[in-house]
PDB file of N, CA and C in Angstrom:
ATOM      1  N   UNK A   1     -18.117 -46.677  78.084  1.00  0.00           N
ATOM      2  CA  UNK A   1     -16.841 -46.009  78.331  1.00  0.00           C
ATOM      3  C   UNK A   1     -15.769 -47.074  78.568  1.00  0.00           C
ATOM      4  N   UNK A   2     -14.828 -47.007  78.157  1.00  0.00           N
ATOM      5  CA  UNK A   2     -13.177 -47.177  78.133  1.00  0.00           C
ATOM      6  C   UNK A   2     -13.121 -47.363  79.245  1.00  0.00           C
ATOM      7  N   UNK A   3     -12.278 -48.186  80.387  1.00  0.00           N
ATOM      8  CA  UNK A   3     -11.459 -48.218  81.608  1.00  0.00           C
ATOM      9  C   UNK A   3     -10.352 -49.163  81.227  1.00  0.00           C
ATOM     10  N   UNK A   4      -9.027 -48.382  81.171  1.00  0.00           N
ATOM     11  CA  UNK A   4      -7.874 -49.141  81.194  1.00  0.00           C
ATOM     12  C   UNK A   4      -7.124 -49.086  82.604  1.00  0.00           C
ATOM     13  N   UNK A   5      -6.307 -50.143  83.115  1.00  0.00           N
ATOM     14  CA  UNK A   5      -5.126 -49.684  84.321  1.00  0.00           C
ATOM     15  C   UNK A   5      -4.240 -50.166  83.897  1.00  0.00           C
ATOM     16  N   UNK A   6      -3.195 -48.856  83.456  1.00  0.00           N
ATOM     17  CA  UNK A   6      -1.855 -49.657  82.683  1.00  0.00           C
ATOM     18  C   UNK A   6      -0.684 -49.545  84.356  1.00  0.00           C
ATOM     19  N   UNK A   7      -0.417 -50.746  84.100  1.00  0.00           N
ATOM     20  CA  UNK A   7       0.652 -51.526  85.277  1.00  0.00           C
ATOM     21  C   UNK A   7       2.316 -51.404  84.608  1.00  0.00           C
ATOM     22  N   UNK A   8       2.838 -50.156  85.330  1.00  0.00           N
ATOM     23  CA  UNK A   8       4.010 -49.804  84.971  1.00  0.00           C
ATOM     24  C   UNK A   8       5.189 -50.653  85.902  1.00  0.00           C
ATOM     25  N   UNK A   9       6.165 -51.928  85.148  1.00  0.00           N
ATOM     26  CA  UNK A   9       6.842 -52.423  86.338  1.00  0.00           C
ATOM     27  C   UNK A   9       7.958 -52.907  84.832  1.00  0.00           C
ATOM     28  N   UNK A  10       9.226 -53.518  85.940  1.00  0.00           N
ATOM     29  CA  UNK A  10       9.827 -53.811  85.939  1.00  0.00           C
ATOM     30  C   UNK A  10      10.166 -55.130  86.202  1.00  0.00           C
ATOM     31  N   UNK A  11      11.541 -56.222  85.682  1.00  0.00           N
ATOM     32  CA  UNK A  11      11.224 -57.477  86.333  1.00  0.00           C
ATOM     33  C   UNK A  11      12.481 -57.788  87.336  1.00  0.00           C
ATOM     34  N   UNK A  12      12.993 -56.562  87.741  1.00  0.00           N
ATOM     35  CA  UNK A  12      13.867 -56.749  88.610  1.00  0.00           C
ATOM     36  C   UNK A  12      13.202 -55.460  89.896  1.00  0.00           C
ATOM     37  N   UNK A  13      12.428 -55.327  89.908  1.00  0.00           N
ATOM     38  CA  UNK A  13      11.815 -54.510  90.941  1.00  0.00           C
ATOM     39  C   UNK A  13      10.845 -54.831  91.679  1.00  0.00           C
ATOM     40  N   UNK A  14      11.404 -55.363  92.682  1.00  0.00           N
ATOM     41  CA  UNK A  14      10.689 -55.913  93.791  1.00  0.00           C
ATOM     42  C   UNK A  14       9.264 -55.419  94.439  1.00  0.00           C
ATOM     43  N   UNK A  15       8.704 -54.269  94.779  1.00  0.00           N
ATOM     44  CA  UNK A  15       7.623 -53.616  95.078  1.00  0.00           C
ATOM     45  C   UNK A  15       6.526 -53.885  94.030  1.00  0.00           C
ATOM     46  N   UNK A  16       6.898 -54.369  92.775  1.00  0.00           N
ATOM     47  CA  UNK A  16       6.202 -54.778  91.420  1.00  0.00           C
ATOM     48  C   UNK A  16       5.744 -56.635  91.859  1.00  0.00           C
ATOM     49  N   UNK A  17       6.561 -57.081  92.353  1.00  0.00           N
ATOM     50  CA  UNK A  17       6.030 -58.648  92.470  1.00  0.00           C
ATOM     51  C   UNK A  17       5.514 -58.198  93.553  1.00  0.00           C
ATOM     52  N   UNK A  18       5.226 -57.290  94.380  1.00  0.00           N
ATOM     53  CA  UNK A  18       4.638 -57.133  95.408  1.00  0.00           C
ATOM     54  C   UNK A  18       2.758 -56.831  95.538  1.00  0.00           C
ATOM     55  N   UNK A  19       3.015 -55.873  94.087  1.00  0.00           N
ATOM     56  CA  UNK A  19       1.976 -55.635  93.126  1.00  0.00           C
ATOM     57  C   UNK A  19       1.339 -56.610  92.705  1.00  0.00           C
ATOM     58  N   UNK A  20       1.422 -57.164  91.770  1.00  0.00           N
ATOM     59  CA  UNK A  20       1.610 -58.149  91.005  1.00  0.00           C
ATOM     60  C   UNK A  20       0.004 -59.375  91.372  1.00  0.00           C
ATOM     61  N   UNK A  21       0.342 -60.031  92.735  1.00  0.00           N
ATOM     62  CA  UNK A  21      -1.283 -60.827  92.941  1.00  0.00           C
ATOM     63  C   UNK A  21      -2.760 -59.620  93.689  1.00  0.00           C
ATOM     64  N   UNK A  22      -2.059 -58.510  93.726  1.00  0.00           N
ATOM     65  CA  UNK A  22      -2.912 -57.336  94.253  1.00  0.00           C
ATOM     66  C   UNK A  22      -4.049 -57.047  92.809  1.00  0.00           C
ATOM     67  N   UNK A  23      -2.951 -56.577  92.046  1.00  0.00           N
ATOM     68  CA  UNK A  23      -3.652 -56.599  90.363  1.00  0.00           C
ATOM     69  C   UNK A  23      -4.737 -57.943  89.954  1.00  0.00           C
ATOM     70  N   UNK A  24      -4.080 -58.740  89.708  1.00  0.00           N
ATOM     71  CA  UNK A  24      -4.653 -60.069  89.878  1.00  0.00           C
ATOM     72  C   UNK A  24      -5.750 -60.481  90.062  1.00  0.00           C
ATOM     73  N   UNK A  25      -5.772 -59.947  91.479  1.00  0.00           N
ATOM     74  CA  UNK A  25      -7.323 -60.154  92.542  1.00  0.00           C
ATOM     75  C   UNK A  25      -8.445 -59.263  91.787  1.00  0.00           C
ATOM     76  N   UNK A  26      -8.290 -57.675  91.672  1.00  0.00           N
ATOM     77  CA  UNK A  26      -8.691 -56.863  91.379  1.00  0.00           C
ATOM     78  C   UNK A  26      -8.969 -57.113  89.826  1.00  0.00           C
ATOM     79  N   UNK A  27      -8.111 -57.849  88.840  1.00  0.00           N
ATOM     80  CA  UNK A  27      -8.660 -57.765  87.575  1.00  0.00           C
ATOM     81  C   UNK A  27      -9.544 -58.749  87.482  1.00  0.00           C
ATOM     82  N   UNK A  28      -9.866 -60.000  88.369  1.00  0.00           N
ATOM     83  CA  UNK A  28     -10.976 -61.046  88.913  1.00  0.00           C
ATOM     84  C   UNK A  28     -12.154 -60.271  88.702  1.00  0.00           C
ATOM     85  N   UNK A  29     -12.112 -59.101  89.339  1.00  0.00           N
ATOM     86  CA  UNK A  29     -13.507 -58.372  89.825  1.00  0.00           C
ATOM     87  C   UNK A  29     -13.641 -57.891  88.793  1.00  0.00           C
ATOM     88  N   UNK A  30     -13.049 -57.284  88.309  1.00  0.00           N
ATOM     89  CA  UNK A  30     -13.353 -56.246  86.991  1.00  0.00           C
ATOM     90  C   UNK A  30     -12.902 -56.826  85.702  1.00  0.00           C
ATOM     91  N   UNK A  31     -14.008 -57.753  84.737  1.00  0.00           N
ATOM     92  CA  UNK A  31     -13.253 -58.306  83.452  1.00  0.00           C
ATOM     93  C   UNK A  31     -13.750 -57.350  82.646  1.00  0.00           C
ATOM     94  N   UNK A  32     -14.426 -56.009  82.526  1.00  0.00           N
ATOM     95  CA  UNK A  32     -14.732 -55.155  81.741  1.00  0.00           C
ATOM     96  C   UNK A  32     -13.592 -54.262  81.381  1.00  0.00           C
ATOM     97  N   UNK A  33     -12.513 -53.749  82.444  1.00  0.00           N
ATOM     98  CA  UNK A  33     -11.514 -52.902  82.689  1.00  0.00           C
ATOM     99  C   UNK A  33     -10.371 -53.918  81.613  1.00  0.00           C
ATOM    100  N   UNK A  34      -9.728 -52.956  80.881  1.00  0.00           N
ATOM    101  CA  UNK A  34      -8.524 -53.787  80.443  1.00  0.00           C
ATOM    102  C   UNK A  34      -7.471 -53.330  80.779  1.00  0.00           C
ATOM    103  N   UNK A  35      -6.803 -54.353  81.743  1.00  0.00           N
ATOM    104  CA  UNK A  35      -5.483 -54.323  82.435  1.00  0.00           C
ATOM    105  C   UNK A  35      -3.988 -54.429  81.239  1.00  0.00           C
ATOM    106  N   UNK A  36      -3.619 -53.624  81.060  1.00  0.00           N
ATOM    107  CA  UNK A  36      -2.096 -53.748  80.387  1.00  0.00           C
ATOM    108  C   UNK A  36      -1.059 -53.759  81.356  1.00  0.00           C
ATOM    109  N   UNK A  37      -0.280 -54.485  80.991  1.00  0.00           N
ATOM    110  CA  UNK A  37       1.194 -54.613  82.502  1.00  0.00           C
ATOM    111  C   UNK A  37       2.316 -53.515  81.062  1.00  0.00           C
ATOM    112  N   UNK A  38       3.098 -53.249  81.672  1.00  0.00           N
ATOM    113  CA  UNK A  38       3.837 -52.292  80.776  1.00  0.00           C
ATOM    114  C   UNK A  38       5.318 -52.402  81.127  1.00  0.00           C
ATOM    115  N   UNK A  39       6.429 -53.140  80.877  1.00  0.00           N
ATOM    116  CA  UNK A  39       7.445 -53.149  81.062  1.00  0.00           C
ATOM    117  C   UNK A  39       8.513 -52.155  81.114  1.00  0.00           C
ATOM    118  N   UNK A  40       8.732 -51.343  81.697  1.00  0.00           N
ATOM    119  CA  UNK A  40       9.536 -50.068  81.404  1.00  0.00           C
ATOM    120  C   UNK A  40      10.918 -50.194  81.143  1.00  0.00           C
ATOM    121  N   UNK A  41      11.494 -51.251  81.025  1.00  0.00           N
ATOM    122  CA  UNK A  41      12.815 -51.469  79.933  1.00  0.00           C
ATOM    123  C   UNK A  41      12.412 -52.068  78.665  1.00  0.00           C
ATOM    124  N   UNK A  42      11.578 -52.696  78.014  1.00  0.00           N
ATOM    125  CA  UNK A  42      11.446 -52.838  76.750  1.00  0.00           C
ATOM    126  C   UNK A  42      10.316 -51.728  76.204  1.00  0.00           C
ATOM    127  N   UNK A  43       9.695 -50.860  77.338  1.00  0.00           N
ATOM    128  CA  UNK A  43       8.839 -49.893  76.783  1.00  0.00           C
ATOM    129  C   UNK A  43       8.875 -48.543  77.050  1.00  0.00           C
ATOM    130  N   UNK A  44      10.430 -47.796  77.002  1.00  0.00           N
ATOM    131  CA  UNK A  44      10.812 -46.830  77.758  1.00  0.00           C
ATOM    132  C   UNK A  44      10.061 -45.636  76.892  1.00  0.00           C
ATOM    133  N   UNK A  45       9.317 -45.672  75.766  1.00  0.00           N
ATOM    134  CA  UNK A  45       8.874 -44.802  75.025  1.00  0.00           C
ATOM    135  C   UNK A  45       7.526 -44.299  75.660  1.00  0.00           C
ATOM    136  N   UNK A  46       6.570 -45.565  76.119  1.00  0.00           N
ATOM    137  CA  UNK A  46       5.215 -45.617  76.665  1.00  0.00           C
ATOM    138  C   UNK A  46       5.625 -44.995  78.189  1.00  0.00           C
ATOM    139  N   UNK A  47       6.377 -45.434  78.785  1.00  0.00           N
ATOM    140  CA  UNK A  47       6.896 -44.971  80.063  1.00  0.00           C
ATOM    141  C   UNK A  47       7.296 -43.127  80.006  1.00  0.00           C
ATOM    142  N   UNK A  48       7.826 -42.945  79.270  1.00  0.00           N
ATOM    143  CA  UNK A  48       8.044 -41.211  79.299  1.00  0.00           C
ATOM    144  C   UNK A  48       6.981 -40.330  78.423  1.00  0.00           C
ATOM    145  N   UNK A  49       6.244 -41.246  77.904  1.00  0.00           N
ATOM    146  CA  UNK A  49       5.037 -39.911  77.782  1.00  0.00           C
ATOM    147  C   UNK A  49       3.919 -39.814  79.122  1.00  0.00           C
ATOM    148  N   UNK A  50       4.120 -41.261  79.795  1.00  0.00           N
ATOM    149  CA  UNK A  50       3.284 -40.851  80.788  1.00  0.00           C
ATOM    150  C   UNK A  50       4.278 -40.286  82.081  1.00  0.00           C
ATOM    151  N   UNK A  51       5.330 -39.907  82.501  1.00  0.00           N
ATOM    152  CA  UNK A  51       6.139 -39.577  82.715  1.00  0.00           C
ATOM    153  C   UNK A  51       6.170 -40.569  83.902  1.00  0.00           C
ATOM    154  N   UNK A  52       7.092 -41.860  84.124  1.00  0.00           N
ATOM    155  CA  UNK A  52       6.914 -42.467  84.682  1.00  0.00           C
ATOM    156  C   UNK A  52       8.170 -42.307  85.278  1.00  0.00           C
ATOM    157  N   UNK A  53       8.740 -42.412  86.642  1.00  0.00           N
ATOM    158  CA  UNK A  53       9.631 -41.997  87.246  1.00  0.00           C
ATOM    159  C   UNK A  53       9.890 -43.063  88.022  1.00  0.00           C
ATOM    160  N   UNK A  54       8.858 -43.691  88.565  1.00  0.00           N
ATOM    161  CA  UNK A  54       9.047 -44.496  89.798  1.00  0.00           C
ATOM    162  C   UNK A  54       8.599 -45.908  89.630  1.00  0.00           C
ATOM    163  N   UNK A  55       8.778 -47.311  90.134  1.00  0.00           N
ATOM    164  CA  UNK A  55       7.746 -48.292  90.170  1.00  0.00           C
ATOM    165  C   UNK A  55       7.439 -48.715  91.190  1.00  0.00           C
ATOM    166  N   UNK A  56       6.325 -49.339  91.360  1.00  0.00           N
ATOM    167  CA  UNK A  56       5.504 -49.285  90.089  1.00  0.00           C
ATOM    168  C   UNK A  56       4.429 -48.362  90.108  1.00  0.00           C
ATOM    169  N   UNK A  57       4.516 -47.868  89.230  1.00  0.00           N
ATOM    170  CA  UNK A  57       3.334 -46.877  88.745  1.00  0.00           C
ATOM    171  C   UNK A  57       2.067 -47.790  88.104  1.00  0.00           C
ATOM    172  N   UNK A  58       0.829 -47.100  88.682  1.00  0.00           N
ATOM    173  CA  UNK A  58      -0.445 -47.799  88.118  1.00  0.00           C
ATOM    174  C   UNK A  58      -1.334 -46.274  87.309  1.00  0.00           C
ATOM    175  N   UNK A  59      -2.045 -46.646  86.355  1.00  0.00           N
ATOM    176  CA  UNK A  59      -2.803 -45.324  85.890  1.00  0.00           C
ATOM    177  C   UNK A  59      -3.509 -45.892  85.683  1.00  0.00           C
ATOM    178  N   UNK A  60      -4.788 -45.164  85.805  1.00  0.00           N
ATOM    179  CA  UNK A  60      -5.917 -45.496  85.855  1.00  0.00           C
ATOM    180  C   UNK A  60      -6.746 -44.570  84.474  1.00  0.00           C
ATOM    181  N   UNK A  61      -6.868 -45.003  83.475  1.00  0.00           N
ATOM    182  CA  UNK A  61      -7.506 -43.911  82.461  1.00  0.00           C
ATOM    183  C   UNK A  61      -8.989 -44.428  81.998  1.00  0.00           C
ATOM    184  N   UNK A  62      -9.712 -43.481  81.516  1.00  0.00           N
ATOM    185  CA  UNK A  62     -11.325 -43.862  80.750  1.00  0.00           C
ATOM    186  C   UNK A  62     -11.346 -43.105  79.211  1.00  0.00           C
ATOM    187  N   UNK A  63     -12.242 -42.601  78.632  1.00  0.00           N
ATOM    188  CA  UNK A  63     -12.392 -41.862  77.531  1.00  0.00           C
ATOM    189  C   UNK A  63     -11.822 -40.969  77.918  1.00  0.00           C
ATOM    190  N   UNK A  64     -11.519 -39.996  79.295  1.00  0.00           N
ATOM    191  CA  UNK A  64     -11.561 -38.769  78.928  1.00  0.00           C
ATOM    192  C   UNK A  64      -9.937 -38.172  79.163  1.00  0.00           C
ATOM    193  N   UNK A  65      -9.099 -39.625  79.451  1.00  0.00           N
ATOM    194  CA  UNK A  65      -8.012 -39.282  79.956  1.00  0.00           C
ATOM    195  C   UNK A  65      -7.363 -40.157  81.355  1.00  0.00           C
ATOM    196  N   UNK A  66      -5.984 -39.173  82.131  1.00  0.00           N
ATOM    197  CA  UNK A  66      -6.003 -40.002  83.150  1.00  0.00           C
ATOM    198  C   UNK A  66      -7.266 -39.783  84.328  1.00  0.00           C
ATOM    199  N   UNK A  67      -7.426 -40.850  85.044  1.00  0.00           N
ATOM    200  CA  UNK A  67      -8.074 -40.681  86.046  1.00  0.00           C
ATOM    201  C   UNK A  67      -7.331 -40.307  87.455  1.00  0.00           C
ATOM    202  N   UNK A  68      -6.591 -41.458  87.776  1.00  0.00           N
ATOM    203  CA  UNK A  68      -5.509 -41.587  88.646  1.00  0.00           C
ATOM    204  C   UNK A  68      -4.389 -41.902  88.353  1.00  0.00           C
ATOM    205  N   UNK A  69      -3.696 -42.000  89.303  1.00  0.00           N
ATOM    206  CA  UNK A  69      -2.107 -42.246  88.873  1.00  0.00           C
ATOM    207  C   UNK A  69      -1.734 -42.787  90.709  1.00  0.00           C
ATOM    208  N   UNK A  70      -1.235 -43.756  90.507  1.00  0.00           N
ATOM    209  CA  UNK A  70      -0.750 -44.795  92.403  1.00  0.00           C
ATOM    210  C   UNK A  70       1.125 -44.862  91.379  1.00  0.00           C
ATOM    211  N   UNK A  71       1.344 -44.729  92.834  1.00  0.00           N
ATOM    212  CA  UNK A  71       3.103 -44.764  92.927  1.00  0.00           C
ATOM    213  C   UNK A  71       3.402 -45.661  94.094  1.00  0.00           C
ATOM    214  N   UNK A  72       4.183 -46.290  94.168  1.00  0.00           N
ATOM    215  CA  UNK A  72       4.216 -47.479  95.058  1.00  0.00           C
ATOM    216  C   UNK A  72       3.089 -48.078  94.906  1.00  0.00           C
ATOM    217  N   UNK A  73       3.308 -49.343  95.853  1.00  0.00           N
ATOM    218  CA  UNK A  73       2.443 -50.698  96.221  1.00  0.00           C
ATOM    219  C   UNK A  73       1.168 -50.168  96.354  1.00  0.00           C
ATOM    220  N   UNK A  74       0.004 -50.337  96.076  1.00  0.00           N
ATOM    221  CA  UNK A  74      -1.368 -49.722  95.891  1.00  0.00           C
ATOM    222  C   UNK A  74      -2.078 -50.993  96.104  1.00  0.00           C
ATOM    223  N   UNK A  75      -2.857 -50.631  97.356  1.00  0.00           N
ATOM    224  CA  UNK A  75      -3.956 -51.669  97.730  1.00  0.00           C
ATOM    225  C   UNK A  75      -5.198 -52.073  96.690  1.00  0.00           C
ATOM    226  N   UNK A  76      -5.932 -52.605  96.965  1.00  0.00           N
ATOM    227  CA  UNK A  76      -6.955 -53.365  96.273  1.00  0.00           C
ATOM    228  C   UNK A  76      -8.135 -52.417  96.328  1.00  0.00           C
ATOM    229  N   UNK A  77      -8.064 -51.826  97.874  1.00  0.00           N
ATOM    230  CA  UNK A  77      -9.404 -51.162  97.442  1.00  0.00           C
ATOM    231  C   UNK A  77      -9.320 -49.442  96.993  1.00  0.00           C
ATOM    232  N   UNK A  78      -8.351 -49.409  97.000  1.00  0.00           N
ATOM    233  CA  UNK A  78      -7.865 -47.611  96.542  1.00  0.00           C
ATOM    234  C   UNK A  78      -7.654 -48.202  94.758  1.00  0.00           C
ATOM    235  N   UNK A  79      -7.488 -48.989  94.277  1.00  0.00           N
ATOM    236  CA  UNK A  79      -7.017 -49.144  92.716  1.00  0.00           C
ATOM    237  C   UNK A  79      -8.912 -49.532  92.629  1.00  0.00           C
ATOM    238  N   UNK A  80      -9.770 -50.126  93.078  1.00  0.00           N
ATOM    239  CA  UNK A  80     -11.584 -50.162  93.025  1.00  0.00           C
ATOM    240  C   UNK A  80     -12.096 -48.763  92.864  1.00  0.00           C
ATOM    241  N   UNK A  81     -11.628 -48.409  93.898  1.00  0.00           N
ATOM    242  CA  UNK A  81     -12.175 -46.873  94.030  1.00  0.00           C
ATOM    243  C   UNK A  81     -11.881 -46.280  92.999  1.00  0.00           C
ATOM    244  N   UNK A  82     -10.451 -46.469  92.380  1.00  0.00           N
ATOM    245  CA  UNK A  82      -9.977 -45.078  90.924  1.00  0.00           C
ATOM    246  C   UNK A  82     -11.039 -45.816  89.667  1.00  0.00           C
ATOM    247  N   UNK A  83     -11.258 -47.030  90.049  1.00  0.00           N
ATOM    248  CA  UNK A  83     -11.905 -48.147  88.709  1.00  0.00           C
ATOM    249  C   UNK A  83     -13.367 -47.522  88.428  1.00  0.00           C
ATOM    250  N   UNK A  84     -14.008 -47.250  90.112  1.00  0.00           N
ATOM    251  CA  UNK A  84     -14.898 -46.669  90.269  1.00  0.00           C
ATOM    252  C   UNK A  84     -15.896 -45.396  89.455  1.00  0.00           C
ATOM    253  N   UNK A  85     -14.327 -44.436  89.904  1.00  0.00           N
ATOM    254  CA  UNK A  85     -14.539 -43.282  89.447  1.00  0.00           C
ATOM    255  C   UNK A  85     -14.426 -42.558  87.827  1.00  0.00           C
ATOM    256  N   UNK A  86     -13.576 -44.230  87.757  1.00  0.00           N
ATOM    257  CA  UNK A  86     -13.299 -43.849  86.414  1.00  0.00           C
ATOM    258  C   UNK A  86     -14.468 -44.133  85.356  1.00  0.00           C
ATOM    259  N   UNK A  87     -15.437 -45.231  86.177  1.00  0.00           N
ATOM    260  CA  UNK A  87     -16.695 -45.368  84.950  1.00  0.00           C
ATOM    261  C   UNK A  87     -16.721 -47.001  85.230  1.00  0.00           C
ATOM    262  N   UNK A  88     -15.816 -48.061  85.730  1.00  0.00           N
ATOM    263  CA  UNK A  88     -16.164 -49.591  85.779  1.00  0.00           C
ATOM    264  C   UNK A  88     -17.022 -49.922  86.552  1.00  0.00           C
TER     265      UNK A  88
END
């Protein structure tokens, strides 16, 4: 099975560099999961189908869809846990 966490940010949005070595750590642990970072001014198309409103948004998807979805700063072990559940 599939595990993606697409990393919805910005490079003028601060709560995103806040993000940012949290992801990092977490994609250390998991080299099976493929992490996409997703810019939401050069990718405002990818950003409104997942209806992205806020940053940074993290989603968590597998084969079957989304799993989770984190809004704000999202710890290390709540983004494990969605990795978890999702099949990594």
């Amino acid at each position: 099975m599939t595990v993606t966490l697409k990393d919805f940010y910005a490079d003028w949005c601060g709560p995103c560099k806040t993000q940012d070595p949290i992801l990092e750590e977490v994609e250390a642990e998991y080299p099976d999961v493929e992490f996409e970072k997703i810019n939401v001014d050069e990718q405002q198309d990818v950003a409104n189908e997942y209806q992205v409103r806020s940053l940074p948004t993290l989603i968590v998807e597998n084969d079957d869809g989304v799993v989770e979805r984190f809004v704000g700063v999202t710890q290390a072990d709540d983004i494990e846990s969605a990795l978890a559940d999702a099949g990594a």
